[in-house]
Protein backbone atom coordinates (compact mmCIF):
# COMPACT_ATOMS: atom_id res chain seq x y z
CA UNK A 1 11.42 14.70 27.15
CA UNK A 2 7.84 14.24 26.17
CA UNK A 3 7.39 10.95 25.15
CA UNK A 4 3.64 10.58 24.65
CA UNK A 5 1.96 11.08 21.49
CA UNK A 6 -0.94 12.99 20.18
CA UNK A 7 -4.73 11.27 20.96
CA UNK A 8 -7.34 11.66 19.07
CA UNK A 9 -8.57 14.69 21.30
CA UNK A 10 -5.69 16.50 20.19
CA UNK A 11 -5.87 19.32 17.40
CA UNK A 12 -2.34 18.27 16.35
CA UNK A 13 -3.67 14.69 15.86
CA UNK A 14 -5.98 16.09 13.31
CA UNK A 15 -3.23 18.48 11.90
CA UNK A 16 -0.73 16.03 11.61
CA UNK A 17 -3.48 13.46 9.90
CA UNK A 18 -4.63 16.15 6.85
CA UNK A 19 -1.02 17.20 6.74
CA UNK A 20 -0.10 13.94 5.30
CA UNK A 21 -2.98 12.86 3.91
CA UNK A 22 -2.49 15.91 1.37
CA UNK A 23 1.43 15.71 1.07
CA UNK A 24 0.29 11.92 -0.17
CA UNK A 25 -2.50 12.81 -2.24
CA UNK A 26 -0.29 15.44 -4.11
CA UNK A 27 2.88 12.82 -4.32
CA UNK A 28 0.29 9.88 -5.51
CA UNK A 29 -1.48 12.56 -8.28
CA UNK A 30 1.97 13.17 -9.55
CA UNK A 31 3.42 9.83 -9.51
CA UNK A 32 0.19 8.30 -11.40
CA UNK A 33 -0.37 11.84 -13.73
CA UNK A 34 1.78 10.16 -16.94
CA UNK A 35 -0.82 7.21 -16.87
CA UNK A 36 -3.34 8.68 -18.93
CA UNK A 37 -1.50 10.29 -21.25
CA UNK A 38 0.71 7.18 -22.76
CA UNK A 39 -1.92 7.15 -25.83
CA UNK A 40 -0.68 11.09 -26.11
CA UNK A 41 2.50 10.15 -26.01
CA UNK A 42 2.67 7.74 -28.66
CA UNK A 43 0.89 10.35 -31.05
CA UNK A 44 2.75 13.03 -30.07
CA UNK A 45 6.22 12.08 -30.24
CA UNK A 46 5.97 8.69 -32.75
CA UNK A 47 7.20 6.41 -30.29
CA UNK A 48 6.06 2.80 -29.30
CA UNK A 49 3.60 1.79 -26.21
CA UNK A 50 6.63 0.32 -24.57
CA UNK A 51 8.69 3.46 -24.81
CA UNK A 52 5.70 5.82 -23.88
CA UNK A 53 5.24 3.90 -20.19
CA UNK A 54 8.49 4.27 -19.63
CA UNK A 55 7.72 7.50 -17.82
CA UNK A 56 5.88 5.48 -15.59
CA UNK A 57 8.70 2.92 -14.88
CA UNK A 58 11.73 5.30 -14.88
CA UNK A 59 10.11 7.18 -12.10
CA UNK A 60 9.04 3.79 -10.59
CA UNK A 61 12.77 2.95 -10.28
CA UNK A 62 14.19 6.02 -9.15
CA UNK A 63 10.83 5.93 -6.77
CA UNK A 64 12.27 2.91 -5.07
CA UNK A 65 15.88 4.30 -4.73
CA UNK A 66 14.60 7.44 -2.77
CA UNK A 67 12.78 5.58 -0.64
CA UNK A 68 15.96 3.52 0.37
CA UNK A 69 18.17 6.43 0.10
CA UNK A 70 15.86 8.96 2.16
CA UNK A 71 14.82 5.94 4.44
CA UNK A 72 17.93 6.06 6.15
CA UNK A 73 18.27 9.63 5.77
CA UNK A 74 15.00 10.68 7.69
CA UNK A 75 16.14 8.04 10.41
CA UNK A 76 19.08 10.56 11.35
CA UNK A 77 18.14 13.65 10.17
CA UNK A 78 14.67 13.88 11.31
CA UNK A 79 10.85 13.21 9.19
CA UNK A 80 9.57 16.46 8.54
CA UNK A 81 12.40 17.90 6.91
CA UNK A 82 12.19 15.46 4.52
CA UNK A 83 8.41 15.73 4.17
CA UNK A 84 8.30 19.16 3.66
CA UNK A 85 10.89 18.96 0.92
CA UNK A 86 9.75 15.79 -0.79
CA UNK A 87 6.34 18.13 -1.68
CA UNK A 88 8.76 21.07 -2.84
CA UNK A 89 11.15 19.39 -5.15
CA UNK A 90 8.20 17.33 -6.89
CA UNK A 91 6.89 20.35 -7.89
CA UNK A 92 9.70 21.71 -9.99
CA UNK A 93 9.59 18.66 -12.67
CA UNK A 94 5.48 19.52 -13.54
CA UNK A 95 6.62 23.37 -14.25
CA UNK A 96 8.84 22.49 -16.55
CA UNK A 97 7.93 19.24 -18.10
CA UNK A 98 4.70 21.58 -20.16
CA UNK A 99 7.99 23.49 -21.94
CA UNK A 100 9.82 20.73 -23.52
CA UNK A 101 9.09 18.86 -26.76
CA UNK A 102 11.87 16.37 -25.88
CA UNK A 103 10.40 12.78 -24.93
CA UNK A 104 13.97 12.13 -23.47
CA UNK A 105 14.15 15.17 -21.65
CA UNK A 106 10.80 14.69 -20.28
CA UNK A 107 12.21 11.06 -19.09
CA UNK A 108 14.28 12.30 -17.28
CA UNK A 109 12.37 15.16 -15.11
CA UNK A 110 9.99 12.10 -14.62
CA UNK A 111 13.69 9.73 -12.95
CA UNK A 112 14.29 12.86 -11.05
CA UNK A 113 10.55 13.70 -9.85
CA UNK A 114 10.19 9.81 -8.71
CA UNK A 115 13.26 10.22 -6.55
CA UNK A 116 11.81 13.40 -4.65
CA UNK A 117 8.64 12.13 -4.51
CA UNK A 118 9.99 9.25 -2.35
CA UNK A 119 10.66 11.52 0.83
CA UNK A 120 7.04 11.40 1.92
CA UNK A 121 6.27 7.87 1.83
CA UNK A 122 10.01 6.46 3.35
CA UNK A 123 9.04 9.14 6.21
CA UNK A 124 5.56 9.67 7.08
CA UNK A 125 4.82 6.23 8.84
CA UNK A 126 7.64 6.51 10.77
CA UNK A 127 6.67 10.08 12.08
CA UNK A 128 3.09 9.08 12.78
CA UNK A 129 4.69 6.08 14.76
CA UNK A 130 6.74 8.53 16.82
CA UNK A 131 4.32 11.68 17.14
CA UNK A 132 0.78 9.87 17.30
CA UNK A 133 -0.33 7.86 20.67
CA UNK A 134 -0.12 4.31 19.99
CA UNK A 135 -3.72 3.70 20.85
CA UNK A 136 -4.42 6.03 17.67
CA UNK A 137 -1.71 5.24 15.76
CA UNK A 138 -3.62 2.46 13.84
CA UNK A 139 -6.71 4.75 12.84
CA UNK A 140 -4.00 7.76 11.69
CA UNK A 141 -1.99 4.90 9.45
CA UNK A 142 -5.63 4.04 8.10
CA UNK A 143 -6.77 7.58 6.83
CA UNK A 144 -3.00 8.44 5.37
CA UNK A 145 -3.66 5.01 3.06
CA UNK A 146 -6.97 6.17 2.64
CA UNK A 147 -5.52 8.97 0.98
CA UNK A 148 -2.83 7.36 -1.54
CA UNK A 149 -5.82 5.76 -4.10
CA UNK A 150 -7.50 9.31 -3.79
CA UNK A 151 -4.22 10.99 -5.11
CA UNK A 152 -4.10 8.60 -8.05
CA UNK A 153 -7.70 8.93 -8.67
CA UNK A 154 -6.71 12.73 -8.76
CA UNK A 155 -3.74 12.63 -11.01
CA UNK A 156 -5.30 10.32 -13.39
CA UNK A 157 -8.61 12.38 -13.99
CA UNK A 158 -7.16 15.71 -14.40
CA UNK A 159 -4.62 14.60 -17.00
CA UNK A 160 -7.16 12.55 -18.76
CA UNK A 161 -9.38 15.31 -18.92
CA UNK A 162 -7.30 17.76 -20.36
CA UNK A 163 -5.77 15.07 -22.80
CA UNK A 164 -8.35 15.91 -25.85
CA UNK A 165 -8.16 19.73 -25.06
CA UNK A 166 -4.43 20.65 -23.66
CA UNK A 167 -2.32 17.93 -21.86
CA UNK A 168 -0.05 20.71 -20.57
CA UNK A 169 -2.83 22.41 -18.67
CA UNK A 170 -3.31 19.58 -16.39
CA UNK A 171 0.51 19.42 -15.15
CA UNK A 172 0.03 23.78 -14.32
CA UNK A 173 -2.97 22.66 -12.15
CA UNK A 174 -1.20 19.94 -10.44
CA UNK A 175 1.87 22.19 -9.44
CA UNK A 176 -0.86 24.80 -8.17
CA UNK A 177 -2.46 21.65 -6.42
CA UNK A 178 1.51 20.91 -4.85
CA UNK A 179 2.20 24.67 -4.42
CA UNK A 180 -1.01 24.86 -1.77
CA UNK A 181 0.10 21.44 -0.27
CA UNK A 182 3.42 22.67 0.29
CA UNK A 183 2.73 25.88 1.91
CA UNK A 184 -0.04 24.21 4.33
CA UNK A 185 1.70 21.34 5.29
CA UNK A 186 5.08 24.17 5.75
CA UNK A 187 3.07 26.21 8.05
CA UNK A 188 1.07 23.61 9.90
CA UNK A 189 2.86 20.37 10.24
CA UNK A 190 4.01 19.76 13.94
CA UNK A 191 7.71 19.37 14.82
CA UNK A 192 9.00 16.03 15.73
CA UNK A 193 8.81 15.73 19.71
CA UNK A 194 9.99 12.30 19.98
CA UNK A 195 12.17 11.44 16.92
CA UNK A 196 15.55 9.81 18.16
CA UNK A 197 18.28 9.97 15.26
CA UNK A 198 19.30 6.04 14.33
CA UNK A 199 22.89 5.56 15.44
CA UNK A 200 23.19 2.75 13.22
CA UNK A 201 25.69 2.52 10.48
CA UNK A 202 25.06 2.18 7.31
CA UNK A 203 26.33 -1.37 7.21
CA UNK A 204 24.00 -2.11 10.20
CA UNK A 205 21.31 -0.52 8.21
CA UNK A 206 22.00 -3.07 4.94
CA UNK A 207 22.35 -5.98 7.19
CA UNK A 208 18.84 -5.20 8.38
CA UNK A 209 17.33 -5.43 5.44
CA UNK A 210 18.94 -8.55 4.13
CA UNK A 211 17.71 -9.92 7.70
CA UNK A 212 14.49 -9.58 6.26
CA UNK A 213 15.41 -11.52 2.78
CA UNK A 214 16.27 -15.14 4.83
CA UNK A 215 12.84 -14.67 6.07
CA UNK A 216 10.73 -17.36 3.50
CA UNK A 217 7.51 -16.09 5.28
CA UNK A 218 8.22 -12.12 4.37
CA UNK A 219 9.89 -13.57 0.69
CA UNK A 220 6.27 -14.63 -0.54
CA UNK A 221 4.91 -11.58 0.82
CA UNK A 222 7.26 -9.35 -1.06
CA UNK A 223 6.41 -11.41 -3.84
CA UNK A 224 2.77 -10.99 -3.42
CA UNK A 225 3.29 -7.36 -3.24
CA UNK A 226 4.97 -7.52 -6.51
CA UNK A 227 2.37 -9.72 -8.29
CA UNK A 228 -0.56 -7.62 -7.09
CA UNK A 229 0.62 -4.58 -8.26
CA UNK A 230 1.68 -6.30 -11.73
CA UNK A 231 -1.78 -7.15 -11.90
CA UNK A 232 -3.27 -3.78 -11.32
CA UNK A 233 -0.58 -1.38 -12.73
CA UNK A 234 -0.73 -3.84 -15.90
CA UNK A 235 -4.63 -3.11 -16.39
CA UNK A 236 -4.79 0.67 -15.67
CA UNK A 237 -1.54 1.39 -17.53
CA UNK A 238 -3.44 -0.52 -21.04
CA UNK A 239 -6.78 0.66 -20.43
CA UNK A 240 -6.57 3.83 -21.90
CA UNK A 241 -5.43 1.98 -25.24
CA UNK A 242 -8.12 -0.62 -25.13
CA UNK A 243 -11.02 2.04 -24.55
CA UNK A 244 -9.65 4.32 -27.79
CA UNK A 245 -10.04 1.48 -29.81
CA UNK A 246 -12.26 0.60 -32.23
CA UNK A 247 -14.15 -1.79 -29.74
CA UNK A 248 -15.12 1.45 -27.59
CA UNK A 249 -13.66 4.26 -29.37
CA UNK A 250 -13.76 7.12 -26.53
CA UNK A 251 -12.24 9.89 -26.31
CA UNK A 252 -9.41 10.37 -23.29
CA UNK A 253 -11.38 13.12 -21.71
CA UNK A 254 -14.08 10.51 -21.53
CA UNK A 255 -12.03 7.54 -20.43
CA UNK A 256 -10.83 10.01 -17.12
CA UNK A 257 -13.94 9.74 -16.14
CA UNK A 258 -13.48 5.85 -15.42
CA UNK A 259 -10.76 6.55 -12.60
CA UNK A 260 -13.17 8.02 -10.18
CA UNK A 261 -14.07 4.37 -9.56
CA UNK A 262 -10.63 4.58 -7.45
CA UNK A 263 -13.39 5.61 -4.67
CA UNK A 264 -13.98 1.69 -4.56
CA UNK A 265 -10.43 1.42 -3.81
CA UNK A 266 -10.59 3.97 -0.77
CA UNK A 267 -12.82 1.83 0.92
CA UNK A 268 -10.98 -1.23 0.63
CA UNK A 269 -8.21 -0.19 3.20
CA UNK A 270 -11.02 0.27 6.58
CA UNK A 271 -13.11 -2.21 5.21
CA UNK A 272 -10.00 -4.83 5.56
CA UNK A 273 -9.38 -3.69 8.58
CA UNK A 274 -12.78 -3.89 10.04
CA UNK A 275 -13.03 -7.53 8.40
CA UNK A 276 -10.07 -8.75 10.11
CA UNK A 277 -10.92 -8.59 13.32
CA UNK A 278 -13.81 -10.79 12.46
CA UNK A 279 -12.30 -13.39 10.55
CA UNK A 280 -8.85 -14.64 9.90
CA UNK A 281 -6.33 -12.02 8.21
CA UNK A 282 -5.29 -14.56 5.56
CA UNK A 283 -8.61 -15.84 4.68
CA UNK A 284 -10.13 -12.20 3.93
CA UNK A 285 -6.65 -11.95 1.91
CA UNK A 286 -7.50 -14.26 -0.27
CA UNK A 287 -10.56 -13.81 -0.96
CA UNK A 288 -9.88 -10.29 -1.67
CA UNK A 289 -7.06 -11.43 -4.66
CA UNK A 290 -9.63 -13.85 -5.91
CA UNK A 291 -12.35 -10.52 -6.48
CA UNK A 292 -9.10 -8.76 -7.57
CA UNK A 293 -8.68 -11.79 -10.33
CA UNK A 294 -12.85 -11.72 -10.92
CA UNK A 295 -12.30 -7.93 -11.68
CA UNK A 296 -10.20 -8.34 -14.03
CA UNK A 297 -12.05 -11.54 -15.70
CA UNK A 298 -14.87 -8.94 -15.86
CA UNK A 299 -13.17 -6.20 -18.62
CA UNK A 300 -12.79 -8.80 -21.10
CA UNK A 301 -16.09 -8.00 -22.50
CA UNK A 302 -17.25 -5.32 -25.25
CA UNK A 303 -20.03 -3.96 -22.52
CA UNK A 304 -18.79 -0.69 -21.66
CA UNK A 305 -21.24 -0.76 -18.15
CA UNK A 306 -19.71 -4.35 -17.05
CA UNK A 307 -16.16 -3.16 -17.36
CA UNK A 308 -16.37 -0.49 -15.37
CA UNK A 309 -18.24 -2.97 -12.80
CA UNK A 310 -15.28 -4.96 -12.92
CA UNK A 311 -13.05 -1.83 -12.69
CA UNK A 312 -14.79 -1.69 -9.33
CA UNK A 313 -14.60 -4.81 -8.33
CA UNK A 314 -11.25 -4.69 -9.63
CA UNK A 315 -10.03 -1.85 -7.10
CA UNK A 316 -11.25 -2.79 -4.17
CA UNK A 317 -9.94 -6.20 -4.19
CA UNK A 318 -6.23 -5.00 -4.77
CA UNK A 319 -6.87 -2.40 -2.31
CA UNK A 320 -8.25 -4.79 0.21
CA UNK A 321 -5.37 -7.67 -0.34
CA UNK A 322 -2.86 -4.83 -0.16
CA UNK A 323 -3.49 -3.30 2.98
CA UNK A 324 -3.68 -6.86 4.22
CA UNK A 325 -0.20 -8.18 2.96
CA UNK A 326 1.50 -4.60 4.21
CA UNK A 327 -0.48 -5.80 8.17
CA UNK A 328 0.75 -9.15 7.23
CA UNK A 329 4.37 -7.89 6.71
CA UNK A 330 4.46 -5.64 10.05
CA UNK A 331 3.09 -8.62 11.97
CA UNK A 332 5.59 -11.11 10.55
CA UNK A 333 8.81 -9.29 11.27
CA UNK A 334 9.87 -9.70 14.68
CA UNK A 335 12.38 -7.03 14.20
CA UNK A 336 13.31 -4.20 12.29
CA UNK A 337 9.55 -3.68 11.44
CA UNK A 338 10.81 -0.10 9.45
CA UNK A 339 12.99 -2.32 7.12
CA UNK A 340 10.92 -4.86 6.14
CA UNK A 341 7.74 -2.18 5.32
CA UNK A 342 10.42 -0.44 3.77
CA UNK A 343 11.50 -4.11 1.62
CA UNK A 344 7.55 -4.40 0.89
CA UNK A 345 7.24 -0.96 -0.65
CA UNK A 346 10.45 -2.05 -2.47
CA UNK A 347 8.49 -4.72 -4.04
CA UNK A 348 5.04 -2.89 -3.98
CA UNK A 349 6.95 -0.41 -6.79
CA UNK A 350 9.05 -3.62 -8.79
CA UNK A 351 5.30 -4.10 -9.19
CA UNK A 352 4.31 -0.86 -10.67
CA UNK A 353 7.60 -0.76 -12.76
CA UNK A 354 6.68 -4.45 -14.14
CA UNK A 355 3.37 -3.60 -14.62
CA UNK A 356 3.65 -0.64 -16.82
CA UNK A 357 6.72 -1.41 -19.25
CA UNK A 358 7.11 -5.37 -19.05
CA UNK A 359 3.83 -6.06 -19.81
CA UNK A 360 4.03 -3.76 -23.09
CA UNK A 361 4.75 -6.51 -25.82
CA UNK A 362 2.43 -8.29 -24.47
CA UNK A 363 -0.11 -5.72 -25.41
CA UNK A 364 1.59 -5.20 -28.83
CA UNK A 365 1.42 -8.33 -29.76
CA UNK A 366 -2.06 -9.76 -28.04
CA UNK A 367 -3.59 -6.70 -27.34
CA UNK A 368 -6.22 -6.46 -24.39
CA UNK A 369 -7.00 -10.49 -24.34
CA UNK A 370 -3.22 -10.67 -23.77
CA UNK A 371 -3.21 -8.34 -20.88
CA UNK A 372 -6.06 -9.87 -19.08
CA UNK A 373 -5.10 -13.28 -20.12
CA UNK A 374 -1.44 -12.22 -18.27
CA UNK A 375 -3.62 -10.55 -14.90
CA UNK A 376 -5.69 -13.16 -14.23
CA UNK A 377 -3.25 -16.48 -14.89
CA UNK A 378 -0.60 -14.30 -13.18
CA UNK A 379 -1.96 -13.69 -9.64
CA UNK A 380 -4.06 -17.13 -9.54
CA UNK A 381 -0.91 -19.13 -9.83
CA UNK A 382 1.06 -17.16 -7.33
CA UNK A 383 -1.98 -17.70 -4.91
CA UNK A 384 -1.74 -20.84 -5.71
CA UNK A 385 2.01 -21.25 -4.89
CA UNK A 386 1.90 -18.98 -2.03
CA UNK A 387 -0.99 -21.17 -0.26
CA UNK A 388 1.27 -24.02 -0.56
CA UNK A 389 4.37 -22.98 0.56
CA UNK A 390 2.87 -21.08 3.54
CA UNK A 391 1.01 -24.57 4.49
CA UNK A 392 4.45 -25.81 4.68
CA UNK A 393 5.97 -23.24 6.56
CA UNK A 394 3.40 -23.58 9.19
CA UNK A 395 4.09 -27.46 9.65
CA UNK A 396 7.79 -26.76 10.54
């Protein structure tokens, strides 16, 4: 068998790259589509802040099951199945979510659509590791990321937009969106030429993972991965209620405007990478977390123009610390690399799920100085810990 994997010269190097790149933006547009809407959602149906993000977190958590569950299922059966049908199934939730007037029923489509949404992210990486020449297999990884803050910056404007005129519109142009993903990435997606199905067991499978957990190293990186997203799910999910306010008072068709600075954000992933082979992985790291933390600082004040500055600045420090804590994960496991990116995302999406419903009293009761007080103290003393205990760690 044919062992060697597509190089950059290849047309199925460039085929595989868009591929994914649009299965991603589609999954990361409908993942991130409820965001801008929670303000809706609260009018619409009488509920509280806390209940409305819980589209965001029930999806979140059924999010991280699929991408255990279809981990180990795309290890045996093969990644493209489960790419292919990831994109499909999504689909099905948006069509019928605009027909509903049931908050709970809409819930639950959202628990079901995070669960199929998982296939493409628990198998992509793998395929690219097994289809694309190793030489290139760094710069494919790069543009796939690249592609996960442009889905979000998709999502978020288009249901934003169509907020103030129709909020169902936006979810029949999103399924259109997945429809045209689907039947591209159907037709031209390569087969697997070098996929081996895992003949682990299950068991072997669950002891790999809690390999991973008597790691201390890969601990504070989960952990970092959970904090950082925290941070940044925490700001975008309350935004939207801070800018309707009285202190701003815009409109939601206005405020979608505001996510296009997730362009910052697409930057931040080959601009870490470029930096780190110039300085020291864990110095750019955290740097990038303090500008995160300075972002953040930045939309505490009633200037519209220095907000979104500090939404900016805001983006492309999580962006940069991120893809530099998931290198930092793959380069700390000396085994079982697949597991412990898989533990990360694990943590990565705790993040989002903490981010978007445990931070809600906080905004009920101390509005947005609670929420930035919460995203800036948060991080800083985790930095602070994680310095520490990695100092240690190093002396042993």
């Amino acid at each position: 068998m044919n062992t060697k994997g597509y190089s950059i010269q290849d047309k199925q190097f460039w085929v595989i790259v868009l591929s994914l790149s649009l299965a991603s933006m589609f999954i990361f547009a409908a993942f991130y589509s409820f965001q801008p809407l929670l303000p809706v959602l609260t009018d619409e149906f009488g509920i509280t802040v806390s209940s409305a993000s819980m589209t965001m977190s029930v999806s979140t958590i059924s999010l991280i099951l699929g991408l255990i569950v279809l981990g180990f299922l795309s290890d045996r059966n093969g990644r493209v199945l489960f790419i292919k049908l990831s994109i499909f199934l999504s689909i099905f939730p948006m069509i019928i979510i605009p027909f509903t007037d049931s908050f709970v029923i809409i819930t639950i489509l959202r628990f079901i659509q995070g669960f199929t949404l998982a296939g493409v992210p628990a198998a992509a990486l793998a395929y690219i590791g097994e289809e694309i020449d190793m030489k290139y297999s760094g710069m494919a990884t790069a543009l796939y990321i690249s592609s996960n803050p442009l889905g979000g910056m998709i999502g978020r404007v288009v249901t934003g937009y169509f907020s103030e005129i129709n909020w169902q519109y936006a979810f029949y142009i999103l399924s259109g969106f997945g429809l045209l993903v689907f039947l591209f990435v159907l037709v031209a997606l390569p087969k697997s030429k070098n996929f081996m199905p895992s003949e682990r067991t299950f068991k072997q499978d669950i002891k790999g993972f809690s390999y991973h957990l008597t790691n201390p190293t890969l601990l504070l990186m989960f952990g970092l991965g959970i904090v950082l997203q925290i941070t940044y799910t925490g700001v975008w999910t309350y935004l939207p209620f801070h800018l309707t306010s009285k202190v701003f008072g815009l409109s939601l068709d206005a405020i979608s405007l505001i996510y296009f600075v997730y362009g910052f954000g697409i930057l931040g992933a080959p601009i870490a990478g470029w930096l780190s082979n110039r300085f020291t992985l864990e110095k750019i790291r955290t740097v990038a977390i303090l500008v995160l933390i300075f972002g953040v600082a930045m939309t505490i004040t009633p200037s519209l123009i220095i907000l979104v500055i500090g939404m900016c600045v805001l983006c492309f420090g999580f962006f940069t610390a991120h893809a530099l804590t998931a290198t930092s994960v793959n380069r700390t496991a000396q085994h079982l690399k697949g597991s412990a990116s898989s533990l990360y995302l694990v943590s990565y999406y705790i993040g989002v799920a903490s981010g978007s419903t445990l931070i809600g009293p906080v905004w009920e009761f101390w509005s947005w100085g609670g929420i930035i007080a919460t995203t800036t103290v948060l991080p800083l003393i985790y930095l602070t810990f994680f310095l520490l205990i990695s100092k240690r760690l190093s002396m042993k």
